[in-house]
N, C-alpha and C. Protein backbone atom coordinates (compact mmCIF):
# COMPACT_ATOMS: atom_id res chain seq x y z
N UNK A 1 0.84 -1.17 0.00
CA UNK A 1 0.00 0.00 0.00
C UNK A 1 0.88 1.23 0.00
N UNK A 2 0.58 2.02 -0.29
CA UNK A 2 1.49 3.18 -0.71
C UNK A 2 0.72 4.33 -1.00
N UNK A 3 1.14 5.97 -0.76
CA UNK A 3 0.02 7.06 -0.63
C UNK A 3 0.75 8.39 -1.15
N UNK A 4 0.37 9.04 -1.45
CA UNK A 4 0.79 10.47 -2.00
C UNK A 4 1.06 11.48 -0.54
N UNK A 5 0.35 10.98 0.35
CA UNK A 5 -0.23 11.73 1.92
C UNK A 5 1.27 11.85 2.07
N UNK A 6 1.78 13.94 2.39
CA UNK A 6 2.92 13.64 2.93
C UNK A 6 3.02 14.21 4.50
N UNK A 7 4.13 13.74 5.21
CA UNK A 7 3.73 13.62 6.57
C UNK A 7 5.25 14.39 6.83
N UNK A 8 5.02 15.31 7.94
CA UNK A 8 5.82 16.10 8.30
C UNK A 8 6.43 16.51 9.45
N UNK A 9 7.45 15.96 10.38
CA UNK A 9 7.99 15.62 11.75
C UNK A 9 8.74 16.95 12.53
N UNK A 10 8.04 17.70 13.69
CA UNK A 10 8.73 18.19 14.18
C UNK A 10 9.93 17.78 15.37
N UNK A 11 10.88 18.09 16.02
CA UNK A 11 11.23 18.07 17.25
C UNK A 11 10.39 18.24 18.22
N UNK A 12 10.00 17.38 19.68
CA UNK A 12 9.48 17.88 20.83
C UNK A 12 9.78 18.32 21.44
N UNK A 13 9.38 19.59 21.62
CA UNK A 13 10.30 20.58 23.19
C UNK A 13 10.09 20.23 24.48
N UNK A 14 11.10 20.48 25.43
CA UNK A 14 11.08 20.02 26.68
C UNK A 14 10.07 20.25 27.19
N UNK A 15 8.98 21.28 27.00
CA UNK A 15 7.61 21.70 27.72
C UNK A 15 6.12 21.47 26.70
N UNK A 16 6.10 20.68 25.68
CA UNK A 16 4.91 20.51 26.03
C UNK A 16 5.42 19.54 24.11
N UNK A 17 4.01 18.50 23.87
CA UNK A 17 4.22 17.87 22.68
C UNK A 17 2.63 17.84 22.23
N UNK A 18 2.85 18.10 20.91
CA UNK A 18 1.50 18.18 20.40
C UNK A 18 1.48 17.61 18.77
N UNK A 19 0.71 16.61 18.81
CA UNK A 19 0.94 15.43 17.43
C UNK A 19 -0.69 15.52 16.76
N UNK A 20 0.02 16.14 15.34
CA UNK A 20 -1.14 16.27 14.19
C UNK A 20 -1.17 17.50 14.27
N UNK A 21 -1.81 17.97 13.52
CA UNK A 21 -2.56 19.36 13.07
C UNK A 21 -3.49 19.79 14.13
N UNK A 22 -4.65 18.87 14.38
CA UNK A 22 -5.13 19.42 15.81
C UNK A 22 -5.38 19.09 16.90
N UNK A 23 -4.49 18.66 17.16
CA UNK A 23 -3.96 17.85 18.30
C UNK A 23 -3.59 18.67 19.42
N UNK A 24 -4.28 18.45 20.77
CA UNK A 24 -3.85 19.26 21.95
C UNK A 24 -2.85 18.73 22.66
N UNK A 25 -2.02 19.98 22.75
CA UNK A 25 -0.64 19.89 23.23
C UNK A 25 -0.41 19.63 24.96
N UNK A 26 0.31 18.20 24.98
CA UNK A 26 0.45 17.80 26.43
C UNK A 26 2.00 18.57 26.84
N UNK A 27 1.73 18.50 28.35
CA UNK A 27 3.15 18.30 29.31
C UNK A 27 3.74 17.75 29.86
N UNK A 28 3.57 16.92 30.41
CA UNK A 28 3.64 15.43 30.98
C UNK A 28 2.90 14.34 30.66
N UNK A 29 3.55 13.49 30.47
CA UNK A 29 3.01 11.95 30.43
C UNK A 29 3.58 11.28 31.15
N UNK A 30 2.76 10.40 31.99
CA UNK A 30 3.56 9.36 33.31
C UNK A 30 2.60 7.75 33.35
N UNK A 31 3.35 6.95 33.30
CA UNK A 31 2.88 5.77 33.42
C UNK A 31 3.81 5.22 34.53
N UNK A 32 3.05 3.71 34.69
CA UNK A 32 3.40 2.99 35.48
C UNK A 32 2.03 2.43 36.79
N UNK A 33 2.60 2.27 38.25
CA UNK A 33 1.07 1.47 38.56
C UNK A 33 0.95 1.55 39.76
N UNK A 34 -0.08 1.58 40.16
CA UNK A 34 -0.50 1.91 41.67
C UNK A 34 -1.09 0.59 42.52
N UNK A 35 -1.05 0.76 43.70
CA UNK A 35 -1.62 -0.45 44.21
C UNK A 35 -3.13 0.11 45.23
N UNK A 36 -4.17 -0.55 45.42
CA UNK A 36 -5.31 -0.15 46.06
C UNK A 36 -5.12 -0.59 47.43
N UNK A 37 -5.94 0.42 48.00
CA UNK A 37 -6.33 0.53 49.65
C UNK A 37 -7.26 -0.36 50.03
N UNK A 38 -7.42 -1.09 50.68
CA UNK A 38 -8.60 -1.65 50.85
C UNK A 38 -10.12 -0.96 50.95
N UNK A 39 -10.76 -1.94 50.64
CA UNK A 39 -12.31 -1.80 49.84
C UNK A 39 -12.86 -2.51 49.41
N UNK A 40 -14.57 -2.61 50.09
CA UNK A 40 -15.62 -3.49 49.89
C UNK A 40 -16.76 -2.72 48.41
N UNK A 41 -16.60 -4.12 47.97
CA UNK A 41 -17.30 -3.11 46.49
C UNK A 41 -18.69 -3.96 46.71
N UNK A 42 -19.52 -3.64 47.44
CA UNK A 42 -20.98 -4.63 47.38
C UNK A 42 -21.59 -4.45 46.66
N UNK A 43 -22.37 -5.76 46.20
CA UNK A 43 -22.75 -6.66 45.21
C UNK A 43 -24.20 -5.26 44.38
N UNK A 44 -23.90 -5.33 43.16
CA UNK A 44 -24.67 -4.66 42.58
C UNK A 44 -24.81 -3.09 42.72
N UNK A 45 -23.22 -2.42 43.18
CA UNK A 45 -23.31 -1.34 43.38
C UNK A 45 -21.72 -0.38 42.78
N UNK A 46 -21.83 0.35 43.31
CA UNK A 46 -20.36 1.50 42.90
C UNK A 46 -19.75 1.72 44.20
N UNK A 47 -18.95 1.45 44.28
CA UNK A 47 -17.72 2.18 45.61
C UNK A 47 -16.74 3.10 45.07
N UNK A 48 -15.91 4.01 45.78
CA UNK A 48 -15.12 3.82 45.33
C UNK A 48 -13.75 3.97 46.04
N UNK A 49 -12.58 3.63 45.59
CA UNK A 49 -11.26 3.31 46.56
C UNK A 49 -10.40 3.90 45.78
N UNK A 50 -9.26 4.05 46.61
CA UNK A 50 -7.93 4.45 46.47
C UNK A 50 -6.97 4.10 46.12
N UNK A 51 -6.11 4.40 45.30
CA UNK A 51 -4.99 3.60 44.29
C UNK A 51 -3.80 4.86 44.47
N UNK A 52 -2.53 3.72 45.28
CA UNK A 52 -1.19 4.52 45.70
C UNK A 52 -0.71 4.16 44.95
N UNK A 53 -0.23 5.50 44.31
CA UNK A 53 0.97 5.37 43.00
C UNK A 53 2.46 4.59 43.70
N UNK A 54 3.04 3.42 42.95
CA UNK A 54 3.96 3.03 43.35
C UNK A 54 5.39 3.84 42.77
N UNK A 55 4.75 4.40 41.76
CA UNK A 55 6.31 5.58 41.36
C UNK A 55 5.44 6.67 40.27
N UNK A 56 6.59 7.53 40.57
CA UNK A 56 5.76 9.07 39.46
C UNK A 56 4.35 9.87 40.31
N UNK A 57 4.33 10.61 39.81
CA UNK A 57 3.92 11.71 40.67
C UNK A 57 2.85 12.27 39.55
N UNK A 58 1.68 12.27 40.10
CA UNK A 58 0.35 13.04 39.29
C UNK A 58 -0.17 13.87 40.52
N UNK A 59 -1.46 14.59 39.95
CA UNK A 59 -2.32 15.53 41.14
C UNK A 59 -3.56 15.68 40.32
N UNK A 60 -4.56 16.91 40.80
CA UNK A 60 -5.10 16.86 39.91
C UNK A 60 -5.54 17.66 38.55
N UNK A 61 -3.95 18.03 38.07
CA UNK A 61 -4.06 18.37 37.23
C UNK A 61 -3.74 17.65 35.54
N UNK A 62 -3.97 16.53 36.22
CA UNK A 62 -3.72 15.47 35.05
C UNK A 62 -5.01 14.54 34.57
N UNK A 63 -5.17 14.34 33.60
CA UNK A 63 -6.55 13.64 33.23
C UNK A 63 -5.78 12.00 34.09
N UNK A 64 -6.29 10.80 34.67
CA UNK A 64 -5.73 9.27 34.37
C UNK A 64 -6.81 8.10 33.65
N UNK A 65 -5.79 7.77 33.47
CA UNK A 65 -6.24 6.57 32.58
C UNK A 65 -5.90 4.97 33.56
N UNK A 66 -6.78 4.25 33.70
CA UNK A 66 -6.04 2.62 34.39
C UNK A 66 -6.84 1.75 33.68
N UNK A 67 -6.19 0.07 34.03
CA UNK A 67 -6.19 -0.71 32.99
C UNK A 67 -5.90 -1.68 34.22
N UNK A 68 -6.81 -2.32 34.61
CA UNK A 68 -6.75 -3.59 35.56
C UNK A 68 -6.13 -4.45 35.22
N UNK A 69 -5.44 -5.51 35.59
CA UNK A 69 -4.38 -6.25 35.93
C UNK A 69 -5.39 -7.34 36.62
N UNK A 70 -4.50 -8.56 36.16
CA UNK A 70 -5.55 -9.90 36.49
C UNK A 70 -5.63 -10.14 37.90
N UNK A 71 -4.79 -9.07 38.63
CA UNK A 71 -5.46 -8.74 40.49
C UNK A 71 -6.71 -8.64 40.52
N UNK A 72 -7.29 -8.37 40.35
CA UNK A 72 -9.00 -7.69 40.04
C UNK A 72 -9.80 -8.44 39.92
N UNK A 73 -10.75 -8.67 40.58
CA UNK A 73 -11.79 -9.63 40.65
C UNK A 73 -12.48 -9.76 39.34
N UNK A 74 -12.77 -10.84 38.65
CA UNK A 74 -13.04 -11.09 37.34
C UNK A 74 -14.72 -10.57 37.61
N UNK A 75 -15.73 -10.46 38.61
CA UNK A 75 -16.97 -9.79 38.37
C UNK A 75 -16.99 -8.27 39.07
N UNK A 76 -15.24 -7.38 39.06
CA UNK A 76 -15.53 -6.47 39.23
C UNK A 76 -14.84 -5.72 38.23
N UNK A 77 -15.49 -4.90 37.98
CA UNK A 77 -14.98 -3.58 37.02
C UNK A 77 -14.72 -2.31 37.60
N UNK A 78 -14.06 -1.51 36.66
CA UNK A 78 -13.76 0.12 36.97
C UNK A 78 -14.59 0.64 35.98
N UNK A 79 -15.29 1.70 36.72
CA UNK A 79 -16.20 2.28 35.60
C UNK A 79 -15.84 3.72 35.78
N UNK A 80 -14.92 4.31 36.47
CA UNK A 80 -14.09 5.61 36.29
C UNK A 80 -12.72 5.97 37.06
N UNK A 81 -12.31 6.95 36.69
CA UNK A 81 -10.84 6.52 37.57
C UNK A 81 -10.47 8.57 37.32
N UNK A 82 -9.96 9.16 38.12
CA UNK A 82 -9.55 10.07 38.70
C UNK A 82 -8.36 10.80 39.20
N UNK A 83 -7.39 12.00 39.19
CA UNK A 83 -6.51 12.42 40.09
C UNK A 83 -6.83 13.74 40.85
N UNK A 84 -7.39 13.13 42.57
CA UNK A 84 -7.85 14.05 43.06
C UNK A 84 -6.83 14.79 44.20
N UNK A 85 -5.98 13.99 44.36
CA UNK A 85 -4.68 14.66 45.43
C UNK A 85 -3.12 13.90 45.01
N UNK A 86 -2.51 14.47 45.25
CA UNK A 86 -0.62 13.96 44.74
C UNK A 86 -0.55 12.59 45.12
N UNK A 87 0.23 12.35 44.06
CA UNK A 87 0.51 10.60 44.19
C UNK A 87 -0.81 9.52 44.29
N UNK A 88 -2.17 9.79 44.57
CA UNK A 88 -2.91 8.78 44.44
C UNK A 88 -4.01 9.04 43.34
N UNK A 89 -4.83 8.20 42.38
CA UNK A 89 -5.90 8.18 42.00
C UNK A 89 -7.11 7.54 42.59
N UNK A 90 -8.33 8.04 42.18
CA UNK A 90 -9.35 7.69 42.94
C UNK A 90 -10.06 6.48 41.88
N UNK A 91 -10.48 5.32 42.33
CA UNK A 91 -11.27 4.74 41.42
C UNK A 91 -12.45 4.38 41.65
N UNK A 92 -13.68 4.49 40.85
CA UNK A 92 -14.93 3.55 40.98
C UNK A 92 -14.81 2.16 40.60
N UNK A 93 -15.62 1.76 41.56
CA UNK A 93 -15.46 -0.03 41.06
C UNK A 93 -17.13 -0.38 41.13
N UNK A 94 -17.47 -1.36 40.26
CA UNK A 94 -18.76 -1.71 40.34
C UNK A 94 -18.68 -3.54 40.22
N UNK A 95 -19.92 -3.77 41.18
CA UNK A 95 -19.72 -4.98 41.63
C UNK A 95 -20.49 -5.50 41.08
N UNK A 96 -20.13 -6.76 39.44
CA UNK A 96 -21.56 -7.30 39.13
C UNK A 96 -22.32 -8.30 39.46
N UNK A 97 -22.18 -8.91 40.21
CA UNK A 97 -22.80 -10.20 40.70
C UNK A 97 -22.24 -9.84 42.55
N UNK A 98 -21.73 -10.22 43.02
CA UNK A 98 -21.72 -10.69 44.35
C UNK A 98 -20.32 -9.83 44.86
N UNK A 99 -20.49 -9.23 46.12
CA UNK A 99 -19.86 -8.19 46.41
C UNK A 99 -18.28 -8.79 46.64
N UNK A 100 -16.98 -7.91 46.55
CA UNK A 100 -15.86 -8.01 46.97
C UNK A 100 -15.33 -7.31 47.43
N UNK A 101 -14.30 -7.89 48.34
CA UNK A 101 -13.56 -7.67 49.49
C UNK A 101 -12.21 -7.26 48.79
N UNK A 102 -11.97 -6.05 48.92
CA UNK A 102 -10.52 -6.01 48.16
C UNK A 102 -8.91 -5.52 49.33
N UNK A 103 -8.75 -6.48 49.96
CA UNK A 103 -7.37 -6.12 51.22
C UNK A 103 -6.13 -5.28 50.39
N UNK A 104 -5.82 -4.56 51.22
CA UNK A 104 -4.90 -3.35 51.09
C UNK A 104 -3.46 -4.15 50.53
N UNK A 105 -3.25 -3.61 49.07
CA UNK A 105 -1.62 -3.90 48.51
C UNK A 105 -2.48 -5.42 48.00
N UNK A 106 -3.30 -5.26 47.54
CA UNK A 106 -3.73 -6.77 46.86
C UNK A 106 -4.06 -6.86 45.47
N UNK A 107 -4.30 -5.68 44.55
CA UNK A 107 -4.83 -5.53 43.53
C UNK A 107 -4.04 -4.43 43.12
N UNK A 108 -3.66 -4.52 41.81
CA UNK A 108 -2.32 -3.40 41.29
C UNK A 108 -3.45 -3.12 39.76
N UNK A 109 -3.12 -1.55 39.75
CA UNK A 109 -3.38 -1.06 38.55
C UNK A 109 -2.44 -0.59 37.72
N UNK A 110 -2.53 -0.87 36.27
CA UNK A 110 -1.85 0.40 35.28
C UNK A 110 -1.86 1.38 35.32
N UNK A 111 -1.55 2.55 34.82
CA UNK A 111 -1.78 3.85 34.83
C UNK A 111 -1.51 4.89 34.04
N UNK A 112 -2.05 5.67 32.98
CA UNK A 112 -1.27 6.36 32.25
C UNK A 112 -1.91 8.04 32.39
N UNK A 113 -0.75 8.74 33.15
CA UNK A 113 -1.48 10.59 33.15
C UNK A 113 -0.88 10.57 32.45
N UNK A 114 -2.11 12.00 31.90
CA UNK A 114 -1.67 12.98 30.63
C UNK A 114 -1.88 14.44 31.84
N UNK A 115 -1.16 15.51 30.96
CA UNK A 115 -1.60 16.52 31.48
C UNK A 115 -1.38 17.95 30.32
């Protein structure tokens, strides 16, 4: 496959990167993974708990993104995720069938801020 489309590469500056034509320009990007606080997610509902960043530093001036890890109870989900104070994100969890018990440093998340 092959295209006429020509494509045109700048340098990224140390303060901020912005990819495409209209593309909004970030400042940080941080990945890596947090581990949760303990938390009961009962059955057929939303809780939500706390996730300590194990390295890198967000607040809340960063959008996050997480991505469960086979720690995670296979009938629970994240249905939003948050940075409401330094170093931790906040997550919702929803419980679909039968409630869980989640003990502190037992369940590890992904993590990717933008800001």
């Amino acid at each position: 496959y092959s295209s006429t489309t020509a494509a045109s590469c700048t340098t990224a500056s140390t303060t901020n990167l912005k990819v495409g034509v209209g593309g909004t320009s970030m400042a940080n990007i941080i990945t890596g993974y947090c581990t949760l606080d303990a938390v009961t997610v009962t059955s057929a509902s939303t809780t939500m708990g706390t996730c300590t960043l194990a390295s890198g530093t967000i607040d809340n001036t960063y959008r996050a993104f997480v991505q469960a890890t086979s720690s995670l109870s296979v009938a629970t989900i994240i249905t939003a995720a948050s940075s409401t104070a330094a170093g931790t994100i906040q997550v919702r969890f929803h419980a679909l069938q039968t409630a869980t018990d989640i003990a502190v440093n037992t369940v590890s998340l992904n993590f990717w801020a933008v800001k």
